[in-house]
N, C-alpha and C. Protein backbone atom coordinates (compact mmCIF):
# COMPACT_ATOMS: atom_id res chain seq x y z
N UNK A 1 63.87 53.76 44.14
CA UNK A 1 64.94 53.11 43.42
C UNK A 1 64.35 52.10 42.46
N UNK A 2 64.62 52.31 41.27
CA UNK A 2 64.53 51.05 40.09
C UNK A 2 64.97 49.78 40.24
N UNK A 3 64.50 49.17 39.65
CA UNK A 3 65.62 47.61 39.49
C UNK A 3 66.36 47.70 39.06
N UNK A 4 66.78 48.60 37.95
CA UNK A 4 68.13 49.03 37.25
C UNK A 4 68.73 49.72 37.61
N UNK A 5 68.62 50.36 38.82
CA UNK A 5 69.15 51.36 39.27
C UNK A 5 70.58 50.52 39.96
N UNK A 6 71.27 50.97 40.41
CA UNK A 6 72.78 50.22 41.04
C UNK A 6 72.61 50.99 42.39
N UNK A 7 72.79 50.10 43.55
CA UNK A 7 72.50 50.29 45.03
C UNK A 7 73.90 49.86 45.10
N UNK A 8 75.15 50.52 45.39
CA UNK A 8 76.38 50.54 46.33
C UNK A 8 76.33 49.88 47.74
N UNK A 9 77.40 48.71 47.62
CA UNK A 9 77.30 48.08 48.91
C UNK A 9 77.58 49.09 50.09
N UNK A 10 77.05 48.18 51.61
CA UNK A 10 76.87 48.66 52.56
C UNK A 10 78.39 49.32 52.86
N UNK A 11 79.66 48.35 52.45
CA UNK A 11 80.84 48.35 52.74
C UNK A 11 81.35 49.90 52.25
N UNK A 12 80.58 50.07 51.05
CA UNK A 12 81.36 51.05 50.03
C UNK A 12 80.45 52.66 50.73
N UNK A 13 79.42 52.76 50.92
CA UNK A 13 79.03 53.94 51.90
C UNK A 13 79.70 53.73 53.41
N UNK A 14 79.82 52.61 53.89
CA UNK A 14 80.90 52.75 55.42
C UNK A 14 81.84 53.32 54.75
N UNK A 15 83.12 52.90 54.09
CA UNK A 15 84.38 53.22 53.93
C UNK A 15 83.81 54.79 53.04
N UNK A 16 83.24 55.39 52.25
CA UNK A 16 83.24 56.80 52.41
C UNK A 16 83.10 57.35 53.65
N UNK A 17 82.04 57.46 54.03
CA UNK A 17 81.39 58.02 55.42
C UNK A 17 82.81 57.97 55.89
N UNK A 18 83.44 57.07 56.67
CA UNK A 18 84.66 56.48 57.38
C UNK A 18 85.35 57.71 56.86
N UNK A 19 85.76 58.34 55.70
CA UNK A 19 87.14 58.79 55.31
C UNK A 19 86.23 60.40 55.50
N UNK A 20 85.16 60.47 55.22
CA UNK A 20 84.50 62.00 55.30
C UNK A 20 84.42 62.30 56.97
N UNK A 21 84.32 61.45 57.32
CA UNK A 21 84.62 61.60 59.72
C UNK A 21 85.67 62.46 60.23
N UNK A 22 86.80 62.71 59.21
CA UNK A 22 87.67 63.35 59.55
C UNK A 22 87.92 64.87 58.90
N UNK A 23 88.19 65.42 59.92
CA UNK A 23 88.31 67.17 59.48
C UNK A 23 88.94 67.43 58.33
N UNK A 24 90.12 66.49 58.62
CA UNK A 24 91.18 67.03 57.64
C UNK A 24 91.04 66.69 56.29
N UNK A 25 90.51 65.46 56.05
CA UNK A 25 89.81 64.61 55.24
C UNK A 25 88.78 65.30 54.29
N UNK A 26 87.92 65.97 55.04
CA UNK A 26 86.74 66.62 54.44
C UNK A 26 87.91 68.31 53.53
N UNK A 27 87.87 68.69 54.58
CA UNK A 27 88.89 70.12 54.06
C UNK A 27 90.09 69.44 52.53
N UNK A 28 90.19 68.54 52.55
CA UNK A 28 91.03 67.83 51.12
C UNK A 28 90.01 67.80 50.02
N UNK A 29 89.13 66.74 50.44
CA UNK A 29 88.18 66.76 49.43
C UNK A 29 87.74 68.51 49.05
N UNK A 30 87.42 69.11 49.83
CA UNK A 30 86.84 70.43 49.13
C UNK A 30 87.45 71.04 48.87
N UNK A 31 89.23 70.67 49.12
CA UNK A 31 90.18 71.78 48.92
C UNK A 31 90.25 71.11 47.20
N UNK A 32 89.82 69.83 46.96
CA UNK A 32 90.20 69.33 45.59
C UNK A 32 89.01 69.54 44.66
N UNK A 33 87.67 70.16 44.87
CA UNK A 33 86.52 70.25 44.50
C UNK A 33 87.00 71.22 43.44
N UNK A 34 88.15 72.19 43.83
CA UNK A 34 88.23 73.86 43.00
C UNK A 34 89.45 72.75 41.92
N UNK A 35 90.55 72.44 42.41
CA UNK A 35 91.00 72.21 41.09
C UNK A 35 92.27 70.76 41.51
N UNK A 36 92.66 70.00 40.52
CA UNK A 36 93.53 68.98 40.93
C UNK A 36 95.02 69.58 41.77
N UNK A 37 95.66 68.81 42.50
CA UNK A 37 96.61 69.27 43.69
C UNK A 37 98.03 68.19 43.63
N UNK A 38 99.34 68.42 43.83
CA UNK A 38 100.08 67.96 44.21
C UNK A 38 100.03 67.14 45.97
N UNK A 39 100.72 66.67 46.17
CA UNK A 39 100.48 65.63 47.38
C UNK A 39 100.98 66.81 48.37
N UNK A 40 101.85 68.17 47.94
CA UNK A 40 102.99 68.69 48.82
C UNK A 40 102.17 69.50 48.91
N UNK A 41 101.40 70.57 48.08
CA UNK A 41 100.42 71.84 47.60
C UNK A 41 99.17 70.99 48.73
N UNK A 42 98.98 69.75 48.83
CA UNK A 42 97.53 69.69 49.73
C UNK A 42 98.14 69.41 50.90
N UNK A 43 99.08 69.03 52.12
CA UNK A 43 99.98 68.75 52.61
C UNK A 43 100.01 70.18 53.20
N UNK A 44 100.41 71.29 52.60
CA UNK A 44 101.44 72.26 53.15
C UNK A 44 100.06 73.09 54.34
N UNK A 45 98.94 73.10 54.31
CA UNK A 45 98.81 73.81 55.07
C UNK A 45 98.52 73.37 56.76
N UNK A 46 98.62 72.04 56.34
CA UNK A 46 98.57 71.37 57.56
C UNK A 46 99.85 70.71 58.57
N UNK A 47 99.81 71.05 60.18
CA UNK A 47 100.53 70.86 60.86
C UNK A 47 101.20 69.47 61.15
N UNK A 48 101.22 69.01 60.47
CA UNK A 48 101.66 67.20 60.95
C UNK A 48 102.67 67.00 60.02
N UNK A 49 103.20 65.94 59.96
CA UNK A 49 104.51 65.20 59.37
C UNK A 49 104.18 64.63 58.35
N UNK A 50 104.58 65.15 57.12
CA UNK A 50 104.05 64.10 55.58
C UNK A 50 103.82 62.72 55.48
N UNK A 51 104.34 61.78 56.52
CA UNK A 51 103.99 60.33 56.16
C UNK A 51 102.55 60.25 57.26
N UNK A 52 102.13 61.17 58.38
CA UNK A 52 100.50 61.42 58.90
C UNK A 52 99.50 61.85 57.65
N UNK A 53 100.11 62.64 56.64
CA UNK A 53 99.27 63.67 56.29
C UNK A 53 98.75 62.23 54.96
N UNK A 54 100.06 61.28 54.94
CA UNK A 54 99.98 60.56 53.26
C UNK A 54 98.91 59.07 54.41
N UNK A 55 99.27 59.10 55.29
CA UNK A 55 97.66 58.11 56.24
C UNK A 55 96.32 58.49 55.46
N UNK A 56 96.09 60.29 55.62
CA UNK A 56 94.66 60.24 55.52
C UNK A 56 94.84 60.20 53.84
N UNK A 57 95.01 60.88 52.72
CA UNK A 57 95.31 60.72 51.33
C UNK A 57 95.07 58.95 51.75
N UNK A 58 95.78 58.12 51.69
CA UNK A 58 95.51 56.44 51.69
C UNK A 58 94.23 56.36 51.93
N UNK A 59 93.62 56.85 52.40
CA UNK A 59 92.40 56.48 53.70
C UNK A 59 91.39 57.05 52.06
N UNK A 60 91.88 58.77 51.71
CA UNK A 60 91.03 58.69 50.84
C UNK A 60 91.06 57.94 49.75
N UNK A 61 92.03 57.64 49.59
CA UNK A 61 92.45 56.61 48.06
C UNK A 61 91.34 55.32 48.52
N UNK A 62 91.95 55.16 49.30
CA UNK A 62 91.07 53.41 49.67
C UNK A 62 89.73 53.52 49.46
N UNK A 63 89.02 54.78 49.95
CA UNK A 63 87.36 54.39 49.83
C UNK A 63 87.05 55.24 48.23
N UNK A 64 87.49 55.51 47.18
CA UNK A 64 87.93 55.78 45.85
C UNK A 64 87.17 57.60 46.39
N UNK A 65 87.42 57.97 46.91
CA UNK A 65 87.19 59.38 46.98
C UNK A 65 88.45 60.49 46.14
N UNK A 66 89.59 60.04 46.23
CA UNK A 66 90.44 60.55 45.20
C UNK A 66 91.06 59.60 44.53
N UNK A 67 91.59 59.84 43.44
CA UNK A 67 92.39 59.42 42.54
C UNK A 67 93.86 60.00 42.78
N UNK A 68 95.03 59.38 42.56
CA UNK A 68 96.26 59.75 41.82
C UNK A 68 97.28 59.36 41.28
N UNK A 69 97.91 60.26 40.16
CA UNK A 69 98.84 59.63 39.13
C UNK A 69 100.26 60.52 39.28
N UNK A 70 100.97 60.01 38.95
CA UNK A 70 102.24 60.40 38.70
C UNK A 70 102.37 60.86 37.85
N UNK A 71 103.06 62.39 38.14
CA UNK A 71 103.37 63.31 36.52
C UNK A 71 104.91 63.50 37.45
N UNK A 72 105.98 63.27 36.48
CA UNK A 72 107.10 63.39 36.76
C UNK A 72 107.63 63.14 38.09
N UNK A 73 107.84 63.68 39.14
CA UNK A 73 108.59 63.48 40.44
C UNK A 73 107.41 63.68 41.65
N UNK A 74 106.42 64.08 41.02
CA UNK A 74 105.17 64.49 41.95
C UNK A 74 104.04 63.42 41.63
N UNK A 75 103.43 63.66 42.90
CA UNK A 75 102.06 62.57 42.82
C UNK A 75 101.16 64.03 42.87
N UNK A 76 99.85 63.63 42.22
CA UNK A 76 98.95 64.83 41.80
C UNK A 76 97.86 63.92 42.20
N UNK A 77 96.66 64.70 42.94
CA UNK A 77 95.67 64.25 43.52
C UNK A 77 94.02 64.41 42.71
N UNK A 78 93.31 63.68 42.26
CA UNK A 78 92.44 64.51 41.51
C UNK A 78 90.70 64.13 42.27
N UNK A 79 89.91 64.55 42.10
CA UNK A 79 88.54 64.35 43.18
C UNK A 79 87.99 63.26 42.27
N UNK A 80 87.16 62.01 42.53
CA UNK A 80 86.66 61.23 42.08
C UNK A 80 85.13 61.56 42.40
N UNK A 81 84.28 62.14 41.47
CA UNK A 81 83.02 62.81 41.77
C UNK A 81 81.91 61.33 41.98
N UNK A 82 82.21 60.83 41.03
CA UNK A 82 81.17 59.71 41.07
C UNK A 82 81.16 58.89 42.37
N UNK A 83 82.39 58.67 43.12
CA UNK A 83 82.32 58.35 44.91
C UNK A 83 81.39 59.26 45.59
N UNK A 84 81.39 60.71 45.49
CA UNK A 84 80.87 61.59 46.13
C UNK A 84 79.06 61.61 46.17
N UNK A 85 79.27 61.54 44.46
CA UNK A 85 77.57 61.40 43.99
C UNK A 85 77.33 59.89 44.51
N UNK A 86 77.99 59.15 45.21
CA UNK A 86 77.12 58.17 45.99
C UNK A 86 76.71 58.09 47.60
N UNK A 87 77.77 59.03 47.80
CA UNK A 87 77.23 59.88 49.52
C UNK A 87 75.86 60.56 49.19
N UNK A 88 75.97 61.37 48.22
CA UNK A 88 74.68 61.87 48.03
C UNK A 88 73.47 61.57 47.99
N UNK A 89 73.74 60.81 47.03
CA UNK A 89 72.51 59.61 46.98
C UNK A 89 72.03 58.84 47.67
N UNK A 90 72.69 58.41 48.58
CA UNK A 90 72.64 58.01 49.38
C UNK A 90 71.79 58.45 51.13
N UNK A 91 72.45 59.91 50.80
CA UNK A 91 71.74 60.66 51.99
C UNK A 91 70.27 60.99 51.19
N UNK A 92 70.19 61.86 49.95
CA UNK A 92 69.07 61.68 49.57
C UNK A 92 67.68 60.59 49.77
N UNK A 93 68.01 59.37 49.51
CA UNK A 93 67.14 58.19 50.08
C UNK A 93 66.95 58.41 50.79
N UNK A 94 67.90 58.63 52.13
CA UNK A 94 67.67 58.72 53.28
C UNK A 94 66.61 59.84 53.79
N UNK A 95 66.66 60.72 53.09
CA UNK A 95 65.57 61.76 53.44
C UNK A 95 64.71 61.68 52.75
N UNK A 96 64.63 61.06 51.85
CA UNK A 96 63.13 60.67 50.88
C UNK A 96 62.16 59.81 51.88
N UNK A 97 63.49 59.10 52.37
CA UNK A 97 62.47 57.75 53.54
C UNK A 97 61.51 58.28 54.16
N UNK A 98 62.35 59.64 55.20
CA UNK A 98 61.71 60.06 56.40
C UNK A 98 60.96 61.21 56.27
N UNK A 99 61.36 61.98 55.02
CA UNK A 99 59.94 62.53 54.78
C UNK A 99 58.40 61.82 54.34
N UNK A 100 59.24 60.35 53.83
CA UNK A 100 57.34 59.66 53.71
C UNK A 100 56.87 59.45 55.28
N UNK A 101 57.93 59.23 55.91
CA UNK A 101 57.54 58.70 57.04
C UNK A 101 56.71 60.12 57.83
N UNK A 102 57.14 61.09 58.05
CA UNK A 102 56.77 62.21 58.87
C UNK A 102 55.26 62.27 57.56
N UNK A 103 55.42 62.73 56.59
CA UNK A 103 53.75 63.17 55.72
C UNK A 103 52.86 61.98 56.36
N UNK A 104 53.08 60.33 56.58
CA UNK A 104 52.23 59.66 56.82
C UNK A 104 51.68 59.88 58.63
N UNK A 105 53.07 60.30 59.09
CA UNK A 105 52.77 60.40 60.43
C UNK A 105 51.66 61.62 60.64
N UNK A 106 52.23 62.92 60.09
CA UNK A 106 50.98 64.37 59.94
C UNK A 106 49.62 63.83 59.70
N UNK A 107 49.80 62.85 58.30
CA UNK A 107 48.02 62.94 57.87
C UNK A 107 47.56 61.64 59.18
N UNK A 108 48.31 61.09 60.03
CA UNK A 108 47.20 60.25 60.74
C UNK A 108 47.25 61.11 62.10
N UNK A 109 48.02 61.86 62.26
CA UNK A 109 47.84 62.75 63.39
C UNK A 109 46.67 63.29 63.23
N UNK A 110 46.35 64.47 61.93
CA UNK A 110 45.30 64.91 61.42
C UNK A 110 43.86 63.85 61.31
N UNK A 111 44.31 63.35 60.98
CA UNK A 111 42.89 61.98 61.03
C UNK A 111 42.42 61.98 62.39
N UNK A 112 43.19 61.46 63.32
CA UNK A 112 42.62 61.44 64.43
C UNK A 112 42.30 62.78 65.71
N UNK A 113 42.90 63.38 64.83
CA UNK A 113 42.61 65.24 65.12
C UNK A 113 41.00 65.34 65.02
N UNK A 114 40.83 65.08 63.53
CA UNK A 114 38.99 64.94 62.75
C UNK A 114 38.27 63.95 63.83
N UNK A 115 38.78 62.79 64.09
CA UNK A 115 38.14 62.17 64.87
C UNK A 115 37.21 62.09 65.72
N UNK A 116 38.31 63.42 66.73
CA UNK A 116 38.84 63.08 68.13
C UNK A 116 37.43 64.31 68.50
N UNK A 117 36.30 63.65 68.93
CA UNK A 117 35.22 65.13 69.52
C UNK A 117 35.82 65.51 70.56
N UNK A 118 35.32 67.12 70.42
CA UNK A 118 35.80 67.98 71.26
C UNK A 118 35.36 68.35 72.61
């Protein structure tokens, strides 16, 4: 990471993570990956009561994973990519870490492999 680079608070990867924990949650987001959705059209295939279903939608609104606006009598849901590309990034680091960590761990394993008489 640069100095210029922008590191997202701790708060703002909890509250994604937090809203991606849930099944139904995740299946929205990817159901919104293909194209923008009405609140009723993302809603309908699931078994619960519209003011449960408008909990998790809040849940995603809150950690900015979707967006939505009002077009006439409907609320329309749209994917906020740049939230997403910070899960990513996020996990990325995370595996950048631990692959330095495992290559440093191999080459001193190996070192003391050379070491070690037989």
């Amino acid at each position: 990471m640069t100095a210029t680079s922008f590191a997202p608070s701790p708060a703002v990867i909890d509250g994604i993570f937090r809203a991606l924990a849930d099944p139904t949650r995740r299946d929205v987001v990817e159901r919104l990956t293909a194209k923008q959705a009405s609140m009723s059209e993302l809603a309908a295939p699931y078994r619960m009561a519209l003011p449960s279903f408008l909990e998790h939608m809040k849940v995603l609104e809150g950690a900015g994973l979707v967006r939505s606006s009002k077009v006439g009598r409907a609320r329309i849901y749209q994917l906020e990519t740049a939230r997403l590309k910070l899960a990513e990034d996020w996990l990325s680091q995370q595996r950048t870490l631990w692959e330095r960590r495992l290559d440093r761990l191999d080459s001193y394993l190996m070192q003391m492999k050379e070491e070690t008489p037989e």
